[in-house]
C-alpha atoms as a PDB file:
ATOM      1  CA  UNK A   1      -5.987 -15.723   0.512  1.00  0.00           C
ATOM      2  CA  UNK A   2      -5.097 -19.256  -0.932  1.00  0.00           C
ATOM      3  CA  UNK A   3      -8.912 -20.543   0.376  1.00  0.00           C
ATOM      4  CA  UNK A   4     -10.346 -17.738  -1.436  1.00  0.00           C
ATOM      5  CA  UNK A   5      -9.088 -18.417  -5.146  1.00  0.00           C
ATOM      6  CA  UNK A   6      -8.552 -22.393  -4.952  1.00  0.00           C
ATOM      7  CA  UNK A   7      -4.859 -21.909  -4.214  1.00  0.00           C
ATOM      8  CA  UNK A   8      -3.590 -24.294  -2.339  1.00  0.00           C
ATOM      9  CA  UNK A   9      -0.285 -23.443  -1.561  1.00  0.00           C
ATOM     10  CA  UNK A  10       1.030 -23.686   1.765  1.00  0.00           C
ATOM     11  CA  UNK A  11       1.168 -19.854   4.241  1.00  0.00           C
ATOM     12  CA  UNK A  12       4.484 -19.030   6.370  1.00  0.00           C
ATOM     13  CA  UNK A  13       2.842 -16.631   8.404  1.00  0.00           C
ATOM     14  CA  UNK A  14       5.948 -14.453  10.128  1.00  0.00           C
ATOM     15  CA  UNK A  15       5.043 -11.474  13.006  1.00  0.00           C
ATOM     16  CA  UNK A  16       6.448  -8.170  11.863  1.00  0.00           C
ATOM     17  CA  UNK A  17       8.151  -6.198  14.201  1.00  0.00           C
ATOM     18  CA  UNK A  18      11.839  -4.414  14.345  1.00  0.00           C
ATOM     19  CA  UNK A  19      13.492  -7.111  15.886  1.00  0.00           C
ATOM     20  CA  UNK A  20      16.972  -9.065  14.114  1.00  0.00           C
ATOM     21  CA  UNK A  21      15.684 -12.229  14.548  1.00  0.00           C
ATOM     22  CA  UNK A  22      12.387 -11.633  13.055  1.00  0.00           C
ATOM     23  CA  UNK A  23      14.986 -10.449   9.806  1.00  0.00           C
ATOM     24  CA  UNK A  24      15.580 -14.227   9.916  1.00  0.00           C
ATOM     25  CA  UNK A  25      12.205 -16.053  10.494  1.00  0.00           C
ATOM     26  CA  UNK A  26      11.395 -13.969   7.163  1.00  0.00           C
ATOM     27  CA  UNK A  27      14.697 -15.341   5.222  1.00  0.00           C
ATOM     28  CA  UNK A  28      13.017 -18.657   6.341  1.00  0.00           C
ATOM     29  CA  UNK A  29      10.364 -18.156   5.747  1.00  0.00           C
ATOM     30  CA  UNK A  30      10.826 -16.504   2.242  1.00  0.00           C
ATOM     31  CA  UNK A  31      13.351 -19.472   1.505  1.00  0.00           C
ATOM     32  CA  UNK A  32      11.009 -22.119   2.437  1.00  0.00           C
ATOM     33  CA  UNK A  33       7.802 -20.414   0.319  1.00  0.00           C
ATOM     34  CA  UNK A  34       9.779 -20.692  -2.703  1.00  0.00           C
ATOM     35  CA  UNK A  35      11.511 -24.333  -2.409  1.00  0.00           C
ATOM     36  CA  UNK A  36       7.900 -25.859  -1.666  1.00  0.00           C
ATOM     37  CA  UNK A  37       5.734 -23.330  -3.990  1.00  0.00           C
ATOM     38  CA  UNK A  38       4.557 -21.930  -0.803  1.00  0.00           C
ATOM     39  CA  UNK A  39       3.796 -18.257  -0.002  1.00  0.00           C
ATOM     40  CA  UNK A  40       4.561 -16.044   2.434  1.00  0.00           C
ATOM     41  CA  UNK A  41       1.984 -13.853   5.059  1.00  0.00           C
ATOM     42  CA  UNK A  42       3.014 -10.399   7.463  1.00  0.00           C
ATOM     43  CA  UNK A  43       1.105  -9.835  10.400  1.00  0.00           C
ATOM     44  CA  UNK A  44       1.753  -6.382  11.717  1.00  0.00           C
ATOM     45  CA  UNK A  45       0.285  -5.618  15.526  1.00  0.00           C
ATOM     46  CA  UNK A  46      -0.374  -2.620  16.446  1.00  0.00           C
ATOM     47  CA  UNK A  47      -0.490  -2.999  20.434  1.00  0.00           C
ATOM     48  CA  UNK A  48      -2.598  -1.169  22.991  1.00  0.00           C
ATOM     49  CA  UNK A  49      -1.211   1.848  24.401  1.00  0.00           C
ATOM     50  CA  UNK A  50      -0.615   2.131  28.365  1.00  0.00           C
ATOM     51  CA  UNK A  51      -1.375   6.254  28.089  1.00  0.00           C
ATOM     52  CA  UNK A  52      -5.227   6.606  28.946  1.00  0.00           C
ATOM     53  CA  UNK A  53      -5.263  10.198  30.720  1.00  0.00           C
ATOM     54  CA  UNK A  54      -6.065  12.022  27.855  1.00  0.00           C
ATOM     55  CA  UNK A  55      -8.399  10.629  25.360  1.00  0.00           C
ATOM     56  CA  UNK A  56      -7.333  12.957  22.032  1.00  0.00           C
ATOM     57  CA  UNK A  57      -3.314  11.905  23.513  1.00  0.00           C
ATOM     58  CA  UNK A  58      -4.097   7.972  23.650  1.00  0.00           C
ATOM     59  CA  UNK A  59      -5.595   8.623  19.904  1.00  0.00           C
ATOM     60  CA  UNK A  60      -2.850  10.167  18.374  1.00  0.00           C
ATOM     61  CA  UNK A  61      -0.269   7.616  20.017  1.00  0.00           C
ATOM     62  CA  UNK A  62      -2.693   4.907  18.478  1.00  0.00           C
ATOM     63  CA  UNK A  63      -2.555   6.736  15.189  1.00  0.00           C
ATOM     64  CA  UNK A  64       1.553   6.771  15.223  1.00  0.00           C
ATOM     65  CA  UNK A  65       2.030   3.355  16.239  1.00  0.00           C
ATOM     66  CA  UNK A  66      -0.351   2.200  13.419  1.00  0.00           C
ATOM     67  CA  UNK A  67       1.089   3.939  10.653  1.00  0.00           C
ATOM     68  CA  UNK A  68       4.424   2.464  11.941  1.00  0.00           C
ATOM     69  CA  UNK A  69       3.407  -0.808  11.819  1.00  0.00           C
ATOM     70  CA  UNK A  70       1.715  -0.309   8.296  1.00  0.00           C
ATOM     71  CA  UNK A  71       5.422   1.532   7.214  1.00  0.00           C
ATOM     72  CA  UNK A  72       7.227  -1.864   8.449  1.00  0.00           C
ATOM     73  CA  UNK A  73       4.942  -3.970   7.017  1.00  0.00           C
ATOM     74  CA  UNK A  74       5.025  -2.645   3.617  1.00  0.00           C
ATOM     75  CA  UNK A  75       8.536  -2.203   3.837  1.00  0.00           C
ATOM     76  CA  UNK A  76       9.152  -5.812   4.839  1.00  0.00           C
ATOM     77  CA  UNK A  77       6.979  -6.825   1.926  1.00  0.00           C
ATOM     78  CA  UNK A  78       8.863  -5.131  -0.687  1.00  0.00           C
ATOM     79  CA  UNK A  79      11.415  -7.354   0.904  1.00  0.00           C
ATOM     80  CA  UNK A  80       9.195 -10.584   0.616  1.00  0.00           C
ATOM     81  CA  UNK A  81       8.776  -9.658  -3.299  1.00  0.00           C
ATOM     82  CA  UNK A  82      12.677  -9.546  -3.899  1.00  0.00           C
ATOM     83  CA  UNK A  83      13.351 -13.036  -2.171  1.00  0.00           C
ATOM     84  CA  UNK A  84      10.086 -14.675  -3.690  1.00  0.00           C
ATOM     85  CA  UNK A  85       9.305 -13.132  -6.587  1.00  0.00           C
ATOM     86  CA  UNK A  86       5.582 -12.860  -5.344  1.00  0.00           C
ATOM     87  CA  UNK A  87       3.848 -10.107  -2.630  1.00  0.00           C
ATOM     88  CA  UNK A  88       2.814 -11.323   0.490  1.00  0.00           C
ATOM     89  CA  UNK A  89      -0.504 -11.440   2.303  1.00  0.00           C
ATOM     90  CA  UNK A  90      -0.917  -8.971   4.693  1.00  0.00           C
ATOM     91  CA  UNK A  91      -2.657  -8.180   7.522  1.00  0.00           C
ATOM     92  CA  UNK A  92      -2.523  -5.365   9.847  1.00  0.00           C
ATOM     93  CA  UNK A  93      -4.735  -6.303  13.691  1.00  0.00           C
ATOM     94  CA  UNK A  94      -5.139  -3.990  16.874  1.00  0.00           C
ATOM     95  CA  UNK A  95      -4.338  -6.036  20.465  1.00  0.00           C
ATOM     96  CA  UNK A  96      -2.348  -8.256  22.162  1.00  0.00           C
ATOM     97  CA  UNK A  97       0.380  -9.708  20.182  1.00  0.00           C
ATOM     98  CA  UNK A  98      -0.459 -13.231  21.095  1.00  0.00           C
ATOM     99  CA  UNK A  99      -3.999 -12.680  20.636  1.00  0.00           C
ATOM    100  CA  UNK A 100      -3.834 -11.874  17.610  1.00  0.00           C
ATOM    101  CA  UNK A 101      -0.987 -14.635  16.399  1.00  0.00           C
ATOM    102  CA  UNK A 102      -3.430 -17.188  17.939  1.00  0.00           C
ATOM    103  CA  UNK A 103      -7.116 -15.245  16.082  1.00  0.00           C
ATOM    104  CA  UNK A 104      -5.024 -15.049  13.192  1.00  0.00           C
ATOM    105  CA  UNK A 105      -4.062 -18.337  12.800  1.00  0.00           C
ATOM    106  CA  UNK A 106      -7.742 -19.730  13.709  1.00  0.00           C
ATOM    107  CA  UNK A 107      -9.398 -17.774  11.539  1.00  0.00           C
ATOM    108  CA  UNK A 108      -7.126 -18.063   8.166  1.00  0.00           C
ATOM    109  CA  UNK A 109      -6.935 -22.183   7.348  1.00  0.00           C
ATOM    110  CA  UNK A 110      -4.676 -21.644   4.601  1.00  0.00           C
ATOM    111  CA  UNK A 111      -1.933 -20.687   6.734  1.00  0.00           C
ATOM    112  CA  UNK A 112      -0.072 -24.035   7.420  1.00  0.00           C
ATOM    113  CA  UNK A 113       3.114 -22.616   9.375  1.00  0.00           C
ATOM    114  CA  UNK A 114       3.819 -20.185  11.933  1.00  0.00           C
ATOM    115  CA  UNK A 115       7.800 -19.025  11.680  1.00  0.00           C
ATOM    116  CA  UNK A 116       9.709 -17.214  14.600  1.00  0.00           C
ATOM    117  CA  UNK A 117      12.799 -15.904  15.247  1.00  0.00           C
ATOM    118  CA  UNK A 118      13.901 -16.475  18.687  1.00  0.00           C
ATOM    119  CA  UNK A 119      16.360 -13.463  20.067  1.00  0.00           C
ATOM    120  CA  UNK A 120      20.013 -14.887  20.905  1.00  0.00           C
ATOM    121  CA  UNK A 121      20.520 -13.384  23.718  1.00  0.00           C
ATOM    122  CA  UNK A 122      21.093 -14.840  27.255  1.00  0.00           C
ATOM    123  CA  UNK A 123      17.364 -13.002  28.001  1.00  0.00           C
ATOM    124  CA  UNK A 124      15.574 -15.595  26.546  1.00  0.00           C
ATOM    125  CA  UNK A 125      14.037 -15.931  23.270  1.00  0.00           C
ATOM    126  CA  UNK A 126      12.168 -13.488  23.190  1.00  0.00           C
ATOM    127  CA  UNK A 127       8.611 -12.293  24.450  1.00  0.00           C
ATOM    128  CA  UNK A 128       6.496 -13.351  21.972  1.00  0.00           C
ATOM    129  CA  UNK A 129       8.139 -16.697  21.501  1.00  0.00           C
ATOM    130  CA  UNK A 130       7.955 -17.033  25.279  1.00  0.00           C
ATOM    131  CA  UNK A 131       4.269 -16.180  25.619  1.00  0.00           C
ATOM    132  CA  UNK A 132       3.488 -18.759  22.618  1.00  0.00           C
ATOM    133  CA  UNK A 133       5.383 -21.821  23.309  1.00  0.00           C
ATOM    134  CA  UNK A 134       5.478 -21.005  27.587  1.00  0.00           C
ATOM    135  CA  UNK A 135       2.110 -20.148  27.906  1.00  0.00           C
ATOM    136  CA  UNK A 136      -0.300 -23.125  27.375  1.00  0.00           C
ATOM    137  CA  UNK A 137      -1.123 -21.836  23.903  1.00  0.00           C
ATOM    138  CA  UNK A 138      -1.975 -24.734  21.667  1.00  0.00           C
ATOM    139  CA  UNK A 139      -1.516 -23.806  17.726  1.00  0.00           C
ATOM    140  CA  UNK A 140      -3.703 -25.794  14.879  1.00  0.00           C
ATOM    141  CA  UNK A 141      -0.016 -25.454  13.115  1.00  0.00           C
ATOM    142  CA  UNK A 142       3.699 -26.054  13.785  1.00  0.00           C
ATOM    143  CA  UNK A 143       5.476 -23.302  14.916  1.00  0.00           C
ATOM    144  CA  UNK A 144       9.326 -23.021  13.571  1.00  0.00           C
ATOM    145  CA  UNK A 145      11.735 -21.533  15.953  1.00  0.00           C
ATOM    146  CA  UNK A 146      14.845 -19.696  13.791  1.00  0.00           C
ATOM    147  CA  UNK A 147      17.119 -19.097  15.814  1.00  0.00           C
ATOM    148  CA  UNK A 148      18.117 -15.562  15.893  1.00  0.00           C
ATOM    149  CA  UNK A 149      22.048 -15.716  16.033  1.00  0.00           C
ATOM    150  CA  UNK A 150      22.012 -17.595  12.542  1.00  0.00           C
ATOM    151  CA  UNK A 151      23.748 -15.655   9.545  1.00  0.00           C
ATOM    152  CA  UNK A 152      21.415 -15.576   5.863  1.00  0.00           C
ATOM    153  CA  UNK A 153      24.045 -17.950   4.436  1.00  0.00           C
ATOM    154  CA  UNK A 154      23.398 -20.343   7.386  1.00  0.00           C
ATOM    155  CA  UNK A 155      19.591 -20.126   6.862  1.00  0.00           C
ATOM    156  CA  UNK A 156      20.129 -20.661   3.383  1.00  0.00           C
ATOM    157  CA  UNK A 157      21.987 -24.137   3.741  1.00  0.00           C
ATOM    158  CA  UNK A 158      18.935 -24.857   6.564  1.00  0.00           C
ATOM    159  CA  UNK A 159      16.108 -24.403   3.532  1.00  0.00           C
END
């Protein structure tokens, strides 16, 4: 990490997960890491299962959703590399979504800038974006909404 090696470059940290408008918070983000010399950071979340009746079960469905999250991840950092030039830091956590956006963020000081794409929908923007910015959660960093209706030449004018 950048407070590791005396790298001081500035961390978009973007949520992984299989949703369009996280395609764009990562454009953004990507954009944005390589117009300021910055760098870009994955979290992958691999959530709690609801299936507790059988414990070997509730394993196995652990098991799957983590190497899911690790297959995303790594293929959304191969994507990272081709728009920066550079890998990305990544981290795979266990929990609540929020939870761990929030530990994350608290625990790592190099990140600087939390990017999410909000869904375009009339639903909302989106769960995570809801439970963040609607839920009393108060961030050491700025937190960019992109929204999730933009096309990559649009986000590309934006950066």
């Amino acid at each position: 990490m950048a407070s590791e090696g005396g790298d001081d470059r500035r961390v978009f940290l973007v949520v992984a997960d299989e949703t369009r408008e996280m395609h764009n918070a990562l454009r953004f983000a990507c954009r944005r890491a390589v117009h300021t010399d910055g760098q870009v950071a994955l979290l992958g979340v691999v959530e709690p299962t609801e299936f507790k009746h059988w414990l070997g079960v509730g394993r196995v469905m652990e098991e799957e959703a983590r190497a899911a999250v690790e297959a995303r991840v790594n293929a959304l950092a191969g994507e990272v590399f081709e728009m920066t030039g550079a890998m990305p830091t990544v981290y795979i956590r266990s929990g609540k979504r929020r939870d761990e956006v929030v530990g994350l963020i608290e625990e790592e000081p190099a990140i600087k800038l939390l990017v999410l794409g909000m869904a375009a929908g009339p639903e909302g923007p989106g769960p995570l974006v809801n439970s963040l910015i609607g839920g009393g959660v108060v961030l050491r960093v700025p937190v960019t909404l992109v929204p999730g209706g933009l096309e990559a030449e649009e986000i590309d004018a934006l950066t």
